[in-house]
N, C-alpha and C. Protein backbone atom coordinates (compact mmCIF):
# COMPACT_ATOMS: atom_id res chain seq x y z
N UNK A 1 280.80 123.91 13.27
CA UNK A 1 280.24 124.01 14.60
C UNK A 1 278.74 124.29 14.50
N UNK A 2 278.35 123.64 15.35
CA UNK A 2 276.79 124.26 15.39
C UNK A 2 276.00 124.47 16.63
N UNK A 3 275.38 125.32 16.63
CA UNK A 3 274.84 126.61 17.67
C UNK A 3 274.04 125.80 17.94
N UNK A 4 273.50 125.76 19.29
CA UNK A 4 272.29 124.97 19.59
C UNK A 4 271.69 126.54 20.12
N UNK A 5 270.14 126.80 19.13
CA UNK A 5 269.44 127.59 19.85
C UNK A 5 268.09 127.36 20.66
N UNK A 6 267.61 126.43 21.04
CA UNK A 6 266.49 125.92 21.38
C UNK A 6 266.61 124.84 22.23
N UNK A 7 266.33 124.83 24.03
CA UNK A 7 266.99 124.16 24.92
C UNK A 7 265.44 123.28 25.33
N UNK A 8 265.16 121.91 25.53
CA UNK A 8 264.14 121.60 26.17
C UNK A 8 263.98 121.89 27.87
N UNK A 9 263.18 122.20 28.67
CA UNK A 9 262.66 121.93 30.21
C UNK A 9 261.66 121.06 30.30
N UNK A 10 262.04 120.89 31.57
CA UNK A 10 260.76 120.30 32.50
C UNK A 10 260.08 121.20 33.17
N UNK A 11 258.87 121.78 33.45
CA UNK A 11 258.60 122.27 34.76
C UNK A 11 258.65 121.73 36.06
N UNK A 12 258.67 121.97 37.41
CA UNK A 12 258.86 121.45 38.57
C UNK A 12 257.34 121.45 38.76
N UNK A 13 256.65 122.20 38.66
CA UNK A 13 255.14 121.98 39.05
C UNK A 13 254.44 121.89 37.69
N UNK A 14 254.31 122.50 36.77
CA UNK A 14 254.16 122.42 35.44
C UNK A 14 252.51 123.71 35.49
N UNK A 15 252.03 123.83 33.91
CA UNK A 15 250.72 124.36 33.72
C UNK A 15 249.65 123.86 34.22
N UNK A 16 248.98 124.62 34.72
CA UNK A 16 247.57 124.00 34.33
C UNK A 16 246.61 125.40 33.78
N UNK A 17 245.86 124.09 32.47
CA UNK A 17 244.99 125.53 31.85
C UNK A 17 243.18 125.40 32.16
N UNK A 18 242.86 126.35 31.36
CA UNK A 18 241.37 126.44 31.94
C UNK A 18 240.90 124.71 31.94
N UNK A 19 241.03 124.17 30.95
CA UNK A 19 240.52 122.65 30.99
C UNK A 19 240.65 121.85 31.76
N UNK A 20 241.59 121.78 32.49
CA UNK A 20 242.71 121.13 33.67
C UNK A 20 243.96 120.29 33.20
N UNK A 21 244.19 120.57 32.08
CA UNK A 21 245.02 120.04 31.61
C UNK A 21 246.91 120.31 32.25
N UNK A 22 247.48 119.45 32.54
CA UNK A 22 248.89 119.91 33.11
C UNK A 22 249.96 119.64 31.90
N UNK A 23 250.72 120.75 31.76
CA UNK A 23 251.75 121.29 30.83
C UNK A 23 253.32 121.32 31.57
N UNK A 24 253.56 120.29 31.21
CA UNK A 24 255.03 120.68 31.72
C UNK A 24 256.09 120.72 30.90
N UNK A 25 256.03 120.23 30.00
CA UNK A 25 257.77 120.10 29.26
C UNK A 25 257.04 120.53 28.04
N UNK A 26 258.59 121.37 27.67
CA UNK A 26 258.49 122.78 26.77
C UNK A 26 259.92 123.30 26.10
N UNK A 27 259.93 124.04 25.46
CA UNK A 27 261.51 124.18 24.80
C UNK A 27 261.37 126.10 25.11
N UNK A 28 262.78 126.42 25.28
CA UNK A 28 262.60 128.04 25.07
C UNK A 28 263.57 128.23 24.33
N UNK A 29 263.97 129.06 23.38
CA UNK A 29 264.91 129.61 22.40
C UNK A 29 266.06 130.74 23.44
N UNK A 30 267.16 130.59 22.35
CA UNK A 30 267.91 131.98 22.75
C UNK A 30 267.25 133.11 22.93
N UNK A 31 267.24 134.19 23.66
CA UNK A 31 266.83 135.48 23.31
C UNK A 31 268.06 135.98 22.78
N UNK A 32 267.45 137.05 21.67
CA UNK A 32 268.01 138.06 20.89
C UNK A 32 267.75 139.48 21.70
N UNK A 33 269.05 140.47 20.87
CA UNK A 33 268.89 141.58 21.11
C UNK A 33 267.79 142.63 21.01
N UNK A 34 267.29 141.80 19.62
CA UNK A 34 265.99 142.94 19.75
C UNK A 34 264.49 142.03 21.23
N UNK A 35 264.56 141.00 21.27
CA UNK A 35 263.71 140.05 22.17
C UNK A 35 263.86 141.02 23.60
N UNK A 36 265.42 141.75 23.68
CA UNK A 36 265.28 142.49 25.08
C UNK A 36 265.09 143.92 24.95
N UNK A 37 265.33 144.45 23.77
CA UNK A 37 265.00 145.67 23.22
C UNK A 37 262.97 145.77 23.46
N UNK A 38 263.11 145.54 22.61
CA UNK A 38 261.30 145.15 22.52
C UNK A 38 260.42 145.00 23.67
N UNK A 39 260.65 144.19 24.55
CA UNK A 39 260.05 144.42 25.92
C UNK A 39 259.92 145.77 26.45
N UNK A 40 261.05 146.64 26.29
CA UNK A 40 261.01 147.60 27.09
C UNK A 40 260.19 148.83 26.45
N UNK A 41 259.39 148.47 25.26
CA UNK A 41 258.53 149.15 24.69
C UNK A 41 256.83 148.82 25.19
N UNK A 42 256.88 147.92 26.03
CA UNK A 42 255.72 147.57 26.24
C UNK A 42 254.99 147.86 27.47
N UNK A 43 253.92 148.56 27.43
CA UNK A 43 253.62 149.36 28.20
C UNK A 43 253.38 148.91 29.62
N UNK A 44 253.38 147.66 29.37
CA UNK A 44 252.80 146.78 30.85
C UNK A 44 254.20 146.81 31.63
N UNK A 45 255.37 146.71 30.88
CA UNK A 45 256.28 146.93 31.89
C UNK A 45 256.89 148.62 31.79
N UNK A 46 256.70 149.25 31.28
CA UNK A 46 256.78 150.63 31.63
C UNK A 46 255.86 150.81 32.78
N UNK A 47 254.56 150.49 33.31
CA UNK A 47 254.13 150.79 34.16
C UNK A 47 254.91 149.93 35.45
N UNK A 48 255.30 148.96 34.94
CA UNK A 48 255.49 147.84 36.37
C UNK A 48 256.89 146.91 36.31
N UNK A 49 258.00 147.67 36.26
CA UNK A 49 258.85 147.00 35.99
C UNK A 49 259.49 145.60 36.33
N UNK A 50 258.48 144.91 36.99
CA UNK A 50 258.54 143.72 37.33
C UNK A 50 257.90 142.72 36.54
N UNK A 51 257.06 143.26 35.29
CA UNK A 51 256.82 142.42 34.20
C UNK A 51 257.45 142.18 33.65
N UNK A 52 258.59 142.58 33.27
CA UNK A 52 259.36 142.67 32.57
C UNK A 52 259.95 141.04 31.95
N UNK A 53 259.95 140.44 32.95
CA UNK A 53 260.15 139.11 32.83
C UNK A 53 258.74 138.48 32.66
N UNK A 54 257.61 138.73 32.73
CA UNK A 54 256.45 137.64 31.96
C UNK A 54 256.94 137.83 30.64
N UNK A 55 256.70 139.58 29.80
CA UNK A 55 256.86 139.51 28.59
C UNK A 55 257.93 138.86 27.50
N UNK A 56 259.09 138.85 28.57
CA UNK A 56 260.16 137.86 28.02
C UNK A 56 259.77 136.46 28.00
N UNK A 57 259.71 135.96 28.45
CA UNK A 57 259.58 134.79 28.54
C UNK A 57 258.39 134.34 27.95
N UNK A 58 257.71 134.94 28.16
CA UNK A 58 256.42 134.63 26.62
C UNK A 58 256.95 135.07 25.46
N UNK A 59 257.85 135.49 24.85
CA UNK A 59 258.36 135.66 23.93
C UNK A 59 259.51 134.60 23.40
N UNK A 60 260.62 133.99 24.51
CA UNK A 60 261.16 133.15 24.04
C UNK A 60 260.81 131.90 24.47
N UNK A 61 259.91 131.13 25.20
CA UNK A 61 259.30 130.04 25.42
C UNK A 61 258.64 129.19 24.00
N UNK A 62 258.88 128.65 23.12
CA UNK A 62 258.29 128.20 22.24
C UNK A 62 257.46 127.48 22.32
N UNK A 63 257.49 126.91 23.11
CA UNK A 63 256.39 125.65 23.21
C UNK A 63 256.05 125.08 24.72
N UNK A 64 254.77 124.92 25.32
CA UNK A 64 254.67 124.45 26.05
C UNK A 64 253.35 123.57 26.22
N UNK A 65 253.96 121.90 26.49
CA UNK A 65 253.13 120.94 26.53
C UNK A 65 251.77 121.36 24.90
N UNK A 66 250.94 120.96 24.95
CA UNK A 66 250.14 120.87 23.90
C UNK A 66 249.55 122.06 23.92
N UNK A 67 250.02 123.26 24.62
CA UNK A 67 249.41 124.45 24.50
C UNK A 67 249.36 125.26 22.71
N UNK A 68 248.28 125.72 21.92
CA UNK A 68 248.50 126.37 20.99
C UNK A 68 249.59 127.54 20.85
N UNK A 69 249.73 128.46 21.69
CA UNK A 69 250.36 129.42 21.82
C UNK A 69 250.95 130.39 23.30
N UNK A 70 251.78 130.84 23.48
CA UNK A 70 252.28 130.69 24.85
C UNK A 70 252.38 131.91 24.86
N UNK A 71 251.60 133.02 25.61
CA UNK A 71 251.65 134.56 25.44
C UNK A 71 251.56 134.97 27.15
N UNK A 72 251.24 136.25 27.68
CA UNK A 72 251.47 136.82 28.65
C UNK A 72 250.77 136.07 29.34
N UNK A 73 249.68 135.66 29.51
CA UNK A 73 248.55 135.21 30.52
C UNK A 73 249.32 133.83 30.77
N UNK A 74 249.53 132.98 29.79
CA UNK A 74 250.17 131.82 30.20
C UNK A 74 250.97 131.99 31.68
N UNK A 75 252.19 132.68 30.96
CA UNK A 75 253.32 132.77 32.16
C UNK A 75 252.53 133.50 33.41
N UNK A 76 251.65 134.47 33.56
CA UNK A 76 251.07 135.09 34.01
C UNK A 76 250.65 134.12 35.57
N UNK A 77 250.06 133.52 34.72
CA UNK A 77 249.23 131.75 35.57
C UNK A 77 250.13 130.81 36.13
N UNK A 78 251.43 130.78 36.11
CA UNK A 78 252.14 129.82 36.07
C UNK A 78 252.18 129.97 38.08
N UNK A 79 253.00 128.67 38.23
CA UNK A 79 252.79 128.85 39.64
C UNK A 79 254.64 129.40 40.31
N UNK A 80 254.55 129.74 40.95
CA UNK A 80 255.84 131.01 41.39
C UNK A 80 257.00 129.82 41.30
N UNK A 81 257.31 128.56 41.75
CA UNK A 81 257.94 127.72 41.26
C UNK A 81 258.01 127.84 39.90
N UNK A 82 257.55 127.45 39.15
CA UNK A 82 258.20 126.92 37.85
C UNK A 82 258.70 128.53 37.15
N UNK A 83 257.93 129.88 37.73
CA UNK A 83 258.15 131.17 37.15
C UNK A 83 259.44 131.23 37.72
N UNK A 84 260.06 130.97 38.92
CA UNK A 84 261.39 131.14 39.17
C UNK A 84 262.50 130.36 38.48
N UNK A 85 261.86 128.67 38.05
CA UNK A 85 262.69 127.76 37.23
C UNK A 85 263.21 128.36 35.95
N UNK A 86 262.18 128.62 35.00
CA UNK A 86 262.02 129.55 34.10
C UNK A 86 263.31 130.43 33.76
N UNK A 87 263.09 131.53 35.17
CA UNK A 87 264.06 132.64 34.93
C UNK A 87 265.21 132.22 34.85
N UNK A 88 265.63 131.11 35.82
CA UNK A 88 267.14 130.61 36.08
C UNK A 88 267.45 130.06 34.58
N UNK A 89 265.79 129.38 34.15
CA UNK A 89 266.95 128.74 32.68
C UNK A 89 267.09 129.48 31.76
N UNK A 90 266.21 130.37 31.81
CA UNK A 90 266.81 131.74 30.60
C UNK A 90 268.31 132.18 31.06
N UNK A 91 268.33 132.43 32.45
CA UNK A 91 269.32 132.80 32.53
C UNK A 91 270.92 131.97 32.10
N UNK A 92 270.31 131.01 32.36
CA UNK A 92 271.99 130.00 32.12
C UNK A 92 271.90 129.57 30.75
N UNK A 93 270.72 129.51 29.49
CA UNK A 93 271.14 129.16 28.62
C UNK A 93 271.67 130.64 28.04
N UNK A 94 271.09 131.56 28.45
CA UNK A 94 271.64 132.92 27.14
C UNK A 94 273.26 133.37 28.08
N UNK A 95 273.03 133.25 29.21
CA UNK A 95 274.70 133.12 29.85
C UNK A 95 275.56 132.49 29.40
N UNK A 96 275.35 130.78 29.07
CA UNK A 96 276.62 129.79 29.25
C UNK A 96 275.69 129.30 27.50
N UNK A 97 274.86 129.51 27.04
CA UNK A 97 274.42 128.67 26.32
C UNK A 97 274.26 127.18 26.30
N UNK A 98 274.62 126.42 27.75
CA UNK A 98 274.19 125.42 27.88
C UNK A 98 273.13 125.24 29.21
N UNK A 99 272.61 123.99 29.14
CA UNK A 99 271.38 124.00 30.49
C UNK A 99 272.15 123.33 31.50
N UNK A 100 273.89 123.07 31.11
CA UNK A 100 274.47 122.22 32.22
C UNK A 100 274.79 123.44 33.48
N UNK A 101 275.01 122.97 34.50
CA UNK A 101 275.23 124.45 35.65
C UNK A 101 276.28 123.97 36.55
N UNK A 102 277.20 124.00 37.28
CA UNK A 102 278.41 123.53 38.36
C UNK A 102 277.79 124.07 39.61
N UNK A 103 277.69 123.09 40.48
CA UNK A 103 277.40 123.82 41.95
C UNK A 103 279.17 122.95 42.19
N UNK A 104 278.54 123.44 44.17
CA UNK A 104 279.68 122.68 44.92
C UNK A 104 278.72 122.35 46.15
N UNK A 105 279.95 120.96 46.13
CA UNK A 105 278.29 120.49 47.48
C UNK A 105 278.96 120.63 48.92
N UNK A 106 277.84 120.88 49.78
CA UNK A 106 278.05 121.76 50.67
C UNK A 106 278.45 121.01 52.31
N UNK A 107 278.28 119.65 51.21
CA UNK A 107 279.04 118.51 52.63
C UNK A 107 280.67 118.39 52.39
N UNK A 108 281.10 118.12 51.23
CA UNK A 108 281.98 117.24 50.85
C UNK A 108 282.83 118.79 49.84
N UNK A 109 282.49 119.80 49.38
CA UNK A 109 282.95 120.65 49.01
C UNK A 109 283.30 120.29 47.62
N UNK A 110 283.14 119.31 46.78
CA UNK A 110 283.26 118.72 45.23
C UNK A 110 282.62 119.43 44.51
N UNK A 111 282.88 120.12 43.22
CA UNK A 111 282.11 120.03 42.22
C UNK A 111 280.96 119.39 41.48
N UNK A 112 280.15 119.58 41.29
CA UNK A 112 279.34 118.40 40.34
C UNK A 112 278.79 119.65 39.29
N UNK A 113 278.25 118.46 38.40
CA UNK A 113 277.42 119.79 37.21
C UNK A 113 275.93 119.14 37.09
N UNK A 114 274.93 120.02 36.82
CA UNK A 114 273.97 119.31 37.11
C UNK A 114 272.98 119.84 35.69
N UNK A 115 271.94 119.12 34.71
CA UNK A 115 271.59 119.48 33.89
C UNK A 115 270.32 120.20 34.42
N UNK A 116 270.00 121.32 33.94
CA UNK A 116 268.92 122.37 34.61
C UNK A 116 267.67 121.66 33.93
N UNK A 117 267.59 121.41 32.63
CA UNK A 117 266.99 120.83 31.94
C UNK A 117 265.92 119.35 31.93
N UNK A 118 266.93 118.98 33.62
CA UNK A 118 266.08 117.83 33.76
C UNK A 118 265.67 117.78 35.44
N UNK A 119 265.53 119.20 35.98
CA UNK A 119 265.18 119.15 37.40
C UNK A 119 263.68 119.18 37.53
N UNK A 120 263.12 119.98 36.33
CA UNK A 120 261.68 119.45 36.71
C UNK A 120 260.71 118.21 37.08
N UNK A 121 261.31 117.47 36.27
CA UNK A 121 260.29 116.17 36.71
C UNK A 121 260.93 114.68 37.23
């Protein structure tokens, strides 16, 4: 069997950095135990417990668009869309370990599954 730890996204709005360059598709890893341990040592969210989620997510985000390195300010900048996309896909890959998700639709009452992975663009 083999573990998939490293899920690709799209962003829905994507980066933009000082250059004007737009960043959207990016991979984020599993978080680990120490990945949620560790945050809570950091003083920016001891003061403000609502950071709590930049520092994560700059931590398991590996890559985004041609950016060198993806640290607090990145996510920091991001626009409240794609920071909410973000959270949901951390959340469903370290939940279900996959980026697939089941709604039910709200005409017809069916199931469908929908890949999280490809709502950004």
């Amino acid at each position: 069997m083999n573990l998939k730890t490293e899920f690709e996204f799209e962003l829905p709005m994507g980066f933009v950095d000082r250059e004007g360059n737009l960043h959207k598709k990016g991979s984020m890893r599993l978080a680990t135990a120490m990945d949620e341990i560790t945050i809570l040592n950091d003083m920016r969210v001891q003061t403000n417990g609502a950071y709590i989620v930049i520092v994560l997510l700059a931590r398991v985000i590996t890559n985004l668009g041609s950016l060198q390195s993806i640290n607090t300010n990145v996510i920091e900048n991001m626009f409240a869309a794609d920071l909410t996309y973000l959270q949901e896909f951390y959340r469903q890959i370290n939940e279900n370990g996959s980026t697939r998700r089941e709604f039910t639709c709200p005409h017809c009452q069916k199931p469908f599954e929908v890949d999280l992975s490809t709502l950004g663009g």
